[in-house]
C-alpha atoms as a PDB file:
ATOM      1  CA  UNK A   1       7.447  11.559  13.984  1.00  0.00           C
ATOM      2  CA  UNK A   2      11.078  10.834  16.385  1.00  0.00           C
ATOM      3  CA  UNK A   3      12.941   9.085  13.706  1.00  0.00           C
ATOM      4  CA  UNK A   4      13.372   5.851  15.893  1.00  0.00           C
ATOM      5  CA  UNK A   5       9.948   5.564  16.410  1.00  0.00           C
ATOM      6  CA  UNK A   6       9.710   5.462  12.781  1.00  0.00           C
ATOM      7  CA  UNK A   7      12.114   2.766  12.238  1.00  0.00           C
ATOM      8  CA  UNK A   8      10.793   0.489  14.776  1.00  0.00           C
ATOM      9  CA  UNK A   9       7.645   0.961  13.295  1.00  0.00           C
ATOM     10  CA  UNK A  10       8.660   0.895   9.663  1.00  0.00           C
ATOM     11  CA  UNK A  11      10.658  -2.501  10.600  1.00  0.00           C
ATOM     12  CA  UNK A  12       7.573  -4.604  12.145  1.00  0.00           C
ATOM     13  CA  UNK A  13       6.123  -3.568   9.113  1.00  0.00           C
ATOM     14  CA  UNK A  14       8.671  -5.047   7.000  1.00  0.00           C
ATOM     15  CA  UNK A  15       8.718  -8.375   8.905  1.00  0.00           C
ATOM     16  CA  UNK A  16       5.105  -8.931   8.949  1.00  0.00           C
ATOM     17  CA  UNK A  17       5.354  -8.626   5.303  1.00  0.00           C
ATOM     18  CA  UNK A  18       8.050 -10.885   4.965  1.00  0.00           C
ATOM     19  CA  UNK A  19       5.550 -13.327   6.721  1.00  0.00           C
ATOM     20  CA  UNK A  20       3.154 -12.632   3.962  1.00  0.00           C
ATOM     21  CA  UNK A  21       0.914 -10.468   5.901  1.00  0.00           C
ATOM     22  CA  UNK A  22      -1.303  -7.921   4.302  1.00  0.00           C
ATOM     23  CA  UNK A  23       0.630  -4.689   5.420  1.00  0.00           C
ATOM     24  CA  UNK A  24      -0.648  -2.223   3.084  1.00  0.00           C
ATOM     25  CA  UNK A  25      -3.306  -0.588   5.082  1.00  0.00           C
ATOM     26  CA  UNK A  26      -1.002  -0.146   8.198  1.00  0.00           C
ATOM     27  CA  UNK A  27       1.837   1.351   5.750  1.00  0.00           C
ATOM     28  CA  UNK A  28      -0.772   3.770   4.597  1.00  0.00           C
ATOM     29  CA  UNK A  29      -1.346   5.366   8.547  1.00  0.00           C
ATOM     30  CA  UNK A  30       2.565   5.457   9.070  1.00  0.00           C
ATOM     31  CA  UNK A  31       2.857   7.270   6.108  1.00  0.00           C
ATOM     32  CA  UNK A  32       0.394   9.702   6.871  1.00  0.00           C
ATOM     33  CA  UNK A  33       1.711  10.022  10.495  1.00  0.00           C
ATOM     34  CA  UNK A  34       5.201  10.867   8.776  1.00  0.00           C
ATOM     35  CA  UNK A  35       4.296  13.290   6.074  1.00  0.00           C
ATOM     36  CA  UNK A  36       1.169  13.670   6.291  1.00  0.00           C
ATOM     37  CA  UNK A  37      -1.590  13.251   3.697  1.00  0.00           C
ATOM     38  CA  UNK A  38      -4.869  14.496   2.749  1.00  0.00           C
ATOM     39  CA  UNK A  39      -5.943  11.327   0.931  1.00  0.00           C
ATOM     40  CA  UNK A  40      -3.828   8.188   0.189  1.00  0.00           C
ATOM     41  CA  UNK A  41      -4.456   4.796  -1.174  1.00  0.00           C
ATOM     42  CA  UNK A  42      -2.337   1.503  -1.909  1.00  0.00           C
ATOM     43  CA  UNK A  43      -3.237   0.275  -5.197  1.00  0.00           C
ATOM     44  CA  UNK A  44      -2.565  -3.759  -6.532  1.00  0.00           C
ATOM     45  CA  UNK A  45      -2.487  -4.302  -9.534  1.00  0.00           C
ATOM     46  CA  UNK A  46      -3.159  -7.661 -11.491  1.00  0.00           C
ATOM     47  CA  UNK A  47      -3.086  -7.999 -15.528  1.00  0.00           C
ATOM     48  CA  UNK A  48      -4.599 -11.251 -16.838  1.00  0.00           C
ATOM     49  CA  UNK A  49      -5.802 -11.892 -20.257  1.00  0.00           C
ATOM     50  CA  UNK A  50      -5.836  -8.173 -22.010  1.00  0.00           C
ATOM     51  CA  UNK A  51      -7.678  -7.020 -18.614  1.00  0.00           C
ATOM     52  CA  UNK A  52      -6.724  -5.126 -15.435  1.00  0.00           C
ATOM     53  CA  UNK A  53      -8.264  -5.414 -11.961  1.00  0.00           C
ATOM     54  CA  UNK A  54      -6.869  -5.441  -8.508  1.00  0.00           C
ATOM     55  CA  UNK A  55      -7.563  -4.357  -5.101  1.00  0.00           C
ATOM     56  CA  UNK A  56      -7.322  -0.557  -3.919  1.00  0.00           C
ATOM     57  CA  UNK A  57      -7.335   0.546  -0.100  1.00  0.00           C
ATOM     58  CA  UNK A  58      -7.581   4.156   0.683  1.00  0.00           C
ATOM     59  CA  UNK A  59      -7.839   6.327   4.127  1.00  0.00           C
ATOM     60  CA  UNK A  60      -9.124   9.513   4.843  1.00  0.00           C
ATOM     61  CA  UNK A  61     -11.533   9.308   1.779  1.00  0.00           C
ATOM     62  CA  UNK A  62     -14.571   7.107   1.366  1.00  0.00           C
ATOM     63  CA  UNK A  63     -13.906   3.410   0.077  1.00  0.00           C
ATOM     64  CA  UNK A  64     -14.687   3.058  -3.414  1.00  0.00           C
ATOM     65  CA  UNK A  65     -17.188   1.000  -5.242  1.00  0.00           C
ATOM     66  CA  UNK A  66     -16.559  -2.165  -7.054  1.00  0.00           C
ATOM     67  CA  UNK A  67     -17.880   0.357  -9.977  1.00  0.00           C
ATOM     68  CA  UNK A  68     -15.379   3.070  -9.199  1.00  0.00           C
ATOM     69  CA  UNK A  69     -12.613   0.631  -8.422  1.00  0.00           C
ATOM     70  CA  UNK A  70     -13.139  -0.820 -12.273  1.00  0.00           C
ATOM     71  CA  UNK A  71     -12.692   2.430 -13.256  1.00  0.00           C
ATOM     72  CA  UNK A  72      -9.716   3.088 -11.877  1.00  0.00           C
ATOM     73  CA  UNK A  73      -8.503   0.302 -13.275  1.00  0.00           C
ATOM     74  CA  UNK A  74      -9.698   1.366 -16.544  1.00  0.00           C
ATOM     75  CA  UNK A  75      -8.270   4.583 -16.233  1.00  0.00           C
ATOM     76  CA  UNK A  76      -5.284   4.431 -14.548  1.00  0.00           C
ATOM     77  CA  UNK A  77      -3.052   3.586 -17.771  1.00  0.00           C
ATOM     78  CA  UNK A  78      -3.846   7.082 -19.361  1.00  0.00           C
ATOM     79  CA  UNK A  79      -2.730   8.920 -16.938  1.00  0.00           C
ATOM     80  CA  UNK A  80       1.121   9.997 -17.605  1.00  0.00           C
ATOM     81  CA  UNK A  81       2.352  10.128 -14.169  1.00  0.00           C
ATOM     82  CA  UNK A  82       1.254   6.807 -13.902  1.00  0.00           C
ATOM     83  CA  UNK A  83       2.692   5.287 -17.233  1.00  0.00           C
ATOM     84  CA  UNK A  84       6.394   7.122 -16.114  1.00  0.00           C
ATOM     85  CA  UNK A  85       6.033   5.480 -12.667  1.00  0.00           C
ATOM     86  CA  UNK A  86       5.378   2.049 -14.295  1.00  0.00           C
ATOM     87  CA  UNK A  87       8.544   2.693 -16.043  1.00  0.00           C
ATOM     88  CA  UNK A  88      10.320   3.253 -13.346  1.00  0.00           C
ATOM     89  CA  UNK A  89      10.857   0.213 -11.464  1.00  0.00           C
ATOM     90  CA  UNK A  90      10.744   0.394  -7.841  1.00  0.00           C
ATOM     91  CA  UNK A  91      11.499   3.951  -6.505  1.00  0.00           C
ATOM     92  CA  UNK A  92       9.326   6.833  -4.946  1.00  0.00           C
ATOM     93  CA  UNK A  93       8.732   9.873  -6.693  1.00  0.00           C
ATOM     94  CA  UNK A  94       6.682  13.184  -6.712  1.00  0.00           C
ATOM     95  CA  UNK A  95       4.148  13.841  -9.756  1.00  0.00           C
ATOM     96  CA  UNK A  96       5.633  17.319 -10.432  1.00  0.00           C
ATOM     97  CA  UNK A  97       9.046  15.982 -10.984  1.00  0.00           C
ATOM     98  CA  UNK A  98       7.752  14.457 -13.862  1.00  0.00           C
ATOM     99  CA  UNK A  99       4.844  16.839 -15.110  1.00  0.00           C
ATOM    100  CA  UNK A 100       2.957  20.137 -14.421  1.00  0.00           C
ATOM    101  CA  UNK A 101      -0.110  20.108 -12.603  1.00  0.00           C
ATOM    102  CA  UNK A 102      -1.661  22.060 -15.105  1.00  0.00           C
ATOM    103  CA  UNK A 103      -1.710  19.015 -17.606  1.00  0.00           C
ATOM    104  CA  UNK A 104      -3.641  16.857 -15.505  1.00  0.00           C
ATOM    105  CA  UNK A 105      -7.078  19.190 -15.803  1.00  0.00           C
ATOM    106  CA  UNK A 106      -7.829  17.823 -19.446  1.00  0.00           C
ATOM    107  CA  UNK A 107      -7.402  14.086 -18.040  1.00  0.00           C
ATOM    108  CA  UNK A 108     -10.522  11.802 -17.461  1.00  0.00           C
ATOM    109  CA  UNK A 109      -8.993  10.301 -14.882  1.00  0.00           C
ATOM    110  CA  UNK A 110      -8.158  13.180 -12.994  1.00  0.00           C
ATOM    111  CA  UNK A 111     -11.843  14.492 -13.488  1.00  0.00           C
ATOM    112  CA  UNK A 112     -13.746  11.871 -12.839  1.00  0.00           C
ATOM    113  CA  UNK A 113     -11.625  10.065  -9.585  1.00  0.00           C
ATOM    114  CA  UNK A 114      -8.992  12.164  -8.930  1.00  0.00           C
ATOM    115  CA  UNK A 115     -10.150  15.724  -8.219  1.00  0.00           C
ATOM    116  CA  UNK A 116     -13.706  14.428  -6.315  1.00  0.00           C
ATOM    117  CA  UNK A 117     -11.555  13.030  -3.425  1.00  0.00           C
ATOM    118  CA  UNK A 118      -9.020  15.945  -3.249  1.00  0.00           C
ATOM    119  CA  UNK A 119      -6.260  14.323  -4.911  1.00  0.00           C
ATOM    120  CA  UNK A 120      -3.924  16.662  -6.892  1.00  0.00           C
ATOM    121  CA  UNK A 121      -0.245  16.683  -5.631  1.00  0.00           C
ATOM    122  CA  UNK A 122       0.951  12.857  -5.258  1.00  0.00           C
ATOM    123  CA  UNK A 123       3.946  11.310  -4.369  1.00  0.00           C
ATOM    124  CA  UNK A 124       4.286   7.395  -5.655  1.00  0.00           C
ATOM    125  CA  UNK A 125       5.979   4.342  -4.175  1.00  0.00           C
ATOM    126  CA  UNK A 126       6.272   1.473  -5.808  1.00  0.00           C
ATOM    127  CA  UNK A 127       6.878  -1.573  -3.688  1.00  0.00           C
ATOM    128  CA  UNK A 128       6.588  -4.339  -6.178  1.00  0.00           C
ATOM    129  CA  UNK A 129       6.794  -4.772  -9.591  1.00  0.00           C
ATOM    130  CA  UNK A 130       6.123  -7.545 -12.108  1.00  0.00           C
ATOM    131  CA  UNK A 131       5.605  -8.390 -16.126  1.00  0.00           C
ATOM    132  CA  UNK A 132       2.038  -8.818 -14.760  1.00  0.00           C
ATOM    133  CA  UNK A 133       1.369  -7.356 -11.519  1.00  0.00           C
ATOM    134  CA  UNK A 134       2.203  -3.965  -9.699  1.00  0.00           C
ATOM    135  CA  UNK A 135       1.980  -2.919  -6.147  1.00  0.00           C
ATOM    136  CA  UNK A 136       1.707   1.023  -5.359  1.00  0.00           C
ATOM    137  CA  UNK A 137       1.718   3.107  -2.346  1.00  0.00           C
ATOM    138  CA  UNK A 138       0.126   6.359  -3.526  1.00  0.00           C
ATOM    139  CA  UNK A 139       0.044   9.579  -0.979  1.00  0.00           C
ATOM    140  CA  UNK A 140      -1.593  12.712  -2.354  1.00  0.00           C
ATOM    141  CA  UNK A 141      -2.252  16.502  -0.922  1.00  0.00           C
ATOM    142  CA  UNK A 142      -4.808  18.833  -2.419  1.00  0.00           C
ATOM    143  CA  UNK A 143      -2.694  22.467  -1.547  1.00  0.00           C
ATOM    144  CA  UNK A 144       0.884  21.837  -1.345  1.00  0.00           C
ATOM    145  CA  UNK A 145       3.505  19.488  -2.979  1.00  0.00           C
ATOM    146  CA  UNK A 146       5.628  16.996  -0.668  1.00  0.00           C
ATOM    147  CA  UNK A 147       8.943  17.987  -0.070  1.00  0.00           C
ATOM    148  CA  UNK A 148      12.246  16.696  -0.697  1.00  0.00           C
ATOM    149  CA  UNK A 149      13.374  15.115   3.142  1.00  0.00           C
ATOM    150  CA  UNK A 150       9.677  13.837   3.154  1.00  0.00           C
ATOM    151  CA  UNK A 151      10.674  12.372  -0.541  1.00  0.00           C
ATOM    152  CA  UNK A 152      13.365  10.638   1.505  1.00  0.00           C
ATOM    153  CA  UNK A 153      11.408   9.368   4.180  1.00  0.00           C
ATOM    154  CA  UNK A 154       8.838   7.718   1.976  1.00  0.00           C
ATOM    155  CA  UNK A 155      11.694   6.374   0.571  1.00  0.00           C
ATOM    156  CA  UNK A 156      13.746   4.392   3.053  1.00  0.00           C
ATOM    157  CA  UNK A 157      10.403   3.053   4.272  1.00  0.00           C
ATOM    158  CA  UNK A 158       9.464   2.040   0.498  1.00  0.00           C
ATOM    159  CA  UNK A 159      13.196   0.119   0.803  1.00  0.00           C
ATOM    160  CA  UNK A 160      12.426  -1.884   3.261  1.00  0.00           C
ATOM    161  CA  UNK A 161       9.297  -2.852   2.379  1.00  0.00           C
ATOM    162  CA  UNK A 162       9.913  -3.711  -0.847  1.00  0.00           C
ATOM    163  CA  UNK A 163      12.638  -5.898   0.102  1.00  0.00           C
ATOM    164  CA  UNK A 164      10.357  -7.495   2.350  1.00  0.00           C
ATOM    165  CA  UNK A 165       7.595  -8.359  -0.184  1.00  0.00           C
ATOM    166  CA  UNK A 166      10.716  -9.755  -2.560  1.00  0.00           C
ATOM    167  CA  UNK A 167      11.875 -12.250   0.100  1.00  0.00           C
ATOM    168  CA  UNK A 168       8.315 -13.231   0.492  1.00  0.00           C
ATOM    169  CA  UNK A 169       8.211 -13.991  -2.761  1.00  0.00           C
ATOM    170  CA  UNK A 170      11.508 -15.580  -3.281  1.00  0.00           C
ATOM    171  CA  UNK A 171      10.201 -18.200  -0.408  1.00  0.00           C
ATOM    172  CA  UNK A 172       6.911 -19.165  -2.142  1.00  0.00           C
ATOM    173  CA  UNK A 173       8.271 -19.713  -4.698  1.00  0.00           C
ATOM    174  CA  UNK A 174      11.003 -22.234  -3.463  1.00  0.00           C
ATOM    175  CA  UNK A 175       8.201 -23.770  -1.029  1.00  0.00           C
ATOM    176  CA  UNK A 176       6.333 -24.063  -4.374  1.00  0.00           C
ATOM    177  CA  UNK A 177       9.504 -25.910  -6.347  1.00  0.00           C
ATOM    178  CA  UNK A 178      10.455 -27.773  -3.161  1.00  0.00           C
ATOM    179  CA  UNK A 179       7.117 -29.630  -2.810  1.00  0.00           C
ATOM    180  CA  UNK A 180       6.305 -27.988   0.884  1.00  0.00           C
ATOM    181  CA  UNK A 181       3.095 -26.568   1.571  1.00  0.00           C
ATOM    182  CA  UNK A 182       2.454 -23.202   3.653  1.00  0.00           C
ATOM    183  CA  UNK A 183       2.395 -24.230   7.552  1.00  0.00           C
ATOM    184  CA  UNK A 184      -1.481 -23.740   8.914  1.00  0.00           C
ATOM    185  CA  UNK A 185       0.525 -21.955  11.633  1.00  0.00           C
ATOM    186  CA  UNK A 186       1.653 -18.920   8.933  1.00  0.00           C
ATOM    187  CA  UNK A 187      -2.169 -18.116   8.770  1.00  0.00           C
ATOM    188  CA  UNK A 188      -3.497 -15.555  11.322  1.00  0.00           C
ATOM    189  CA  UNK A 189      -6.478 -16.760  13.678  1.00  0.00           C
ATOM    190  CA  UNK A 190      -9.188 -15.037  11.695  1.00  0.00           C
ATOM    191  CA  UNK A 191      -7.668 -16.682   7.865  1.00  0.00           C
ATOM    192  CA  UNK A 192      -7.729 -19.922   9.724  1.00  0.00           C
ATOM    193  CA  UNK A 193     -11.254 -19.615  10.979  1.00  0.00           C
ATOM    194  CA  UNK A 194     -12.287 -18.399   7.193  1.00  0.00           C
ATOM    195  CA  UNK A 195     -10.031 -21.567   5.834  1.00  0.00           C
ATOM    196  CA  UNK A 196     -11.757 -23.558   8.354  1.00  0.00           C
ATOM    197  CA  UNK A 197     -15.242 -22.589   7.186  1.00  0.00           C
ATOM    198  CA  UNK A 198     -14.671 -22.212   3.664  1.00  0.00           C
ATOM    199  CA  UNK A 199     -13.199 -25.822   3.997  1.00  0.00           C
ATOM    200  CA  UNK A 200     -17.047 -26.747   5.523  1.00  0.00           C
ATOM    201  CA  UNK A 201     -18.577 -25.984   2.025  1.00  0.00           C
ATOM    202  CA  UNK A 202     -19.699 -22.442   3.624  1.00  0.00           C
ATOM    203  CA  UNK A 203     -20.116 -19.417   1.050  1.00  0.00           C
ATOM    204  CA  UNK A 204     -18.718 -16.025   1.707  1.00  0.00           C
ATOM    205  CA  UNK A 205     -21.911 -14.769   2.535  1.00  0.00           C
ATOM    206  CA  UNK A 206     -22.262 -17.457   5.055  1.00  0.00           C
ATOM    207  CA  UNK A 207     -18.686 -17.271   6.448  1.00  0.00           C
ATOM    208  CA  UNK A 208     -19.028 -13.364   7.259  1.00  0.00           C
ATOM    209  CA  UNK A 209     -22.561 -14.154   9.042  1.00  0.00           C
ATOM    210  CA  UNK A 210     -20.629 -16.583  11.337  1.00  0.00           C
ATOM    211  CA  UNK A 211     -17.519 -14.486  12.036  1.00  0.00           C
ATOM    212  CA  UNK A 212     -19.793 -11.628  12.105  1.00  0.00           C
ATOM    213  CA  UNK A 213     -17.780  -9.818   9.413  1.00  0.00           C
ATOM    214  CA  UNK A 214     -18.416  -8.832   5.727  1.00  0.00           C
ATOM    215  CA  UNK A 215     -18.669 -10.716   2.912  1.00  0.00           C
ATOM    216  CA  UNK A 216     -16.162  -8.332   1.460  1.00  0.00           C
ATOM    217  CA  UNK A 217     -13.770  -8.619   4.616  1.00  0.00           C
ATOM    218  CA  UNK A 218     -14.104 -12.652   4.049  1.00  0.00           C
ATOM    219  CA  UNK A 219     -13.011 -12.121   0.306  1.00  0.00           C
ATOM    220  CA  UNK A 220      -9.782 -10.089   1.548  1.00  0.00           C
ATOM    221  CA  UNK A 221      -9.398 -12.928   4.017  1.00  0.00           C
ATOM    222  CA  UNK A 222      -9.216 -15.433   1.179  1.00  0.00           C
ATOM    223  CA  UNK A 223      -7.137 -13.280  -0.999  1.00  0.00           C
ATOM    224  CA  UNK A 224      -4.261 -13.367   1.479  1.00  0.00           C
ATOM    225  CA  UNK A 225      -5.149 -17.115   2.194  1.00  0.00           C
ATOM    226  CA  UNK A 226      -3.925 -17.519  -1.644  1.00  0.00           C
ATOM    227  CA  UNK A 227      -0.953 -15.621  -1.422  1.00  0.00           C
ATOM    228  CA  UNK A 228       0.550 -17.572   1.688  1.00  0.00           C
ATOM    229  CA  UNK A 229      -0.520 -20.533   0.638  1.00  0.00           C
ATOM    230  CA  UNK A 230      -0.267 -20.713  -3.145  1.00  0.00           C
ATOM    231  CA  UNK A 231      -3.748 -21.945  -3.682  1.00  0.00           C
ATOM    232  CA  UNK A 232      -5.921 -20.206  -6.075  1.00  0.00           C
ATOM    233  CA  UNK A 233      -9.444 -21.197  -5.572  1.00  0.00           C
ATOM    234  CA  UNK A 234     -11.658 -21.658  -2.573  1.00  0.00           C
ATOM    235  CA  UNK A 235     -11.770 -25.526  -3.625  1.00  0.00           C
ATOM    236  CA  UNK A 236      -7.521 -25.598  -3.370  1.00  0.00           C
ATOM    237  CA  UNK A 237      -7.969 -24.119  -0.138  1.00  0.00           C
ATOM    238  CA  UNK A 238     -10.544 -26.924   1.535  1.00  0.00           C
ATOM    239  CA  UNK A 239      -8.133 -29.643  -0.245  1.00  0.00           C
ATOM    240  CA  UNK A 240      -5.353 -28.098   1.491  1.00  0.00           C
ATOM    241  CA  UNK A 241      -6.623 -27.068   4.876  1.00  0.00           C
ATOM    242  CA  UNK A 242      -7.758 -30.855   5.172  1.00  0.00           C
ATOM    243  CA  UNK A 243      -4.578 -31.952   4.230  1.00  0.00           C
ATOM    244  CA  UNK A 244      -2.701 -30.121   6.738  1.00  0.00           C
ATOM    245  CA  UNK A 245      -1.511 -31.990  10.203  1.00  0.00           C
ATOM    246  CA  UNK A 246      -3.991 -31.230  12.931  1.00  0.00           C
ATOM    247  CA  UNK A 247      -6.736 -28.938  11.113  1.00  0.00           C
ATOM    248  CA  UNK A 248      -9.477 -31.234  10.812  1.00  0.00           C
ATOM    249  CA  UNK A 249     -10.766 -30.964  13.867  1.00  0.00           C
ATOM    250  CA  UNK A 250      -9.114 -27.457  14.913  1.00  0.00           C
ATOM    251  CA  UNK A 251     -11.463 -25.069  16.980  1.00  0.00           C
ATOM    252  CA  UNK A 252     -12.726 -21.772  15.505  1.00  0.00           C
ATOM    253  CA  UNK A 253     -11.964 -18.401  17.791  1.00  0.00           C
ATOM    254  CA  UNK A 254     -14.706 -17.011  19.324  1.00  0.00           C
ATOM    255  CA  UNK A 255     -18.041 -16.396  17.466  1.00  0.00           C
ATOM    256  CA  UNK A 256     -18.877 -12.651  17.760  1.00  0.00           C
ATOM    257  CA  UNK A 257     -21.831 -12.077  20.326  1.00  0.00           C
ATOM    258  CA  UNK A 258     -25.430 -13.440  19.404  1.00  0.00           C
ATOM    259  CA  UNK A 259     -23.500 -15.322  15.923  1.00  0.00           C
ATOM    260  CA  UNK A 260     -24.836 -18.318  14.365  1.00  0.00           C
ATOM    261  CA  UNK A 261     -22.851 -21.002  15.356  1.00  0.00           C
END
């Protein structure tokens, strides 16, 4: 990919997550346009209680199940690529700069999730990183390791990204301290309409049957919902959307063709 092209792209990247919009999928396809991949997936992360689950996004390989996903999750902390890249802090790095490829035949994890979707030679970037919470960028290749200039690139885009998710971090939590709730405007049109539902006493079953989307699309919806707004429950989110200035009565976008309304 032309280097500028890169940067412009790697910049509205970096803004939109600044806003607090999920990027993650999008960084995944500029990735794989710059290096490409055979597989990749972003991976967060979220420890509570003793337990581990998150969210994981992939491309080029089949989404995985609630089931696998909990397994991953299980998993994941045996591995010793991934334990060194926890240690790390915030960096990119390449698997075999830490250990051969050979030792990851005896692993579970590498038999059981790893090797069925062709995922052997991986190069990590970690883009935030918390006492409780961890967001990865993982890019993998079944033949052939990554190189060090594509090391690089991965790396100035991890920069800026992770920059990015740190400022919109810094600001909720100021908004947070300073009393002043997320803006309805921050929200794009389809979290409003799932706000504006939700705040209607629909379920997410009921919600993706209007909008004509999945009940798992509306949960993804919701989860970025929480993180602009700081609420952490559906019932947060219906006190809050009716609290905002001019939501009440604000019009939902377009029901898909042939939708309940």
């Amino acid at each position: 990919m032309e280097r500028a092209r890169l940067a412009r792209d790697a910049m509205e990247l970096a803004h939109e997550a600044a806003r607090g919009t999920t990027v993650l999928p999008d960084v995944l396809r500029l990735l794989d346009r710059v290096v490409g991949v055979d597989v990749a997936n972003s991976s967060v992360a979220l420890a509570v209680d003793g337990t581990t689950s998150g969210r994981i996004d992939v491309l080029h390989t089949p989404p995985l199940t609630p089931e696998e996903v909990t397994e991953w999750m299980r998993l994941i902390p045996t591995h010793p690529y991934a334990v060194k890249v926890a240690a790390a802090g915030l960096r990119s790095s390449r698997l075999t700069d830490h250990m051969r490829l050979a030792d990851l035949d005896p692993l579970e994890v590498y038999d059981r999730l790893l090797r069925p979707r062709g995922s052997r030679y991986q190069l990590a970037a970690t883009l935030s990183a918390g006492p409780t919470s961890c967001t990865l960028v993982s890019l993998w290749r079944w033949d052939r390791d990554f190189t060090d200039d594509e090391l690089a690139v991965v790396e100035q885009v991890r920069r800026a990204l992770a920059a990015a998710l740190a400022f919109h971090e810094a600001m909720s939590e100021l908004r947070g301290l300073a009393g002043v709730p997320a803006r309805v405007d921050s929200l794009t049109p389809r979290q409003a309409d799932v706000c504006a539902l939700v705040a209607r006493g629909l379920s997410n079953a009921q919600v993706g049957l209007r909008l004509g989307i999945t009940e798992r699309t509306v949960r993804k919806h919701l989860e970025d919902v929480f993180a602009r707004t700081g609420c952490t429950s559906r019932s947060a989110v219906a006190v809050w959307w009716h609290g905002a200035d001019g939501v009440a009565d604000a019009p939902l976008s377009a029901a898909p063709s042939g939708a309940p309304r």
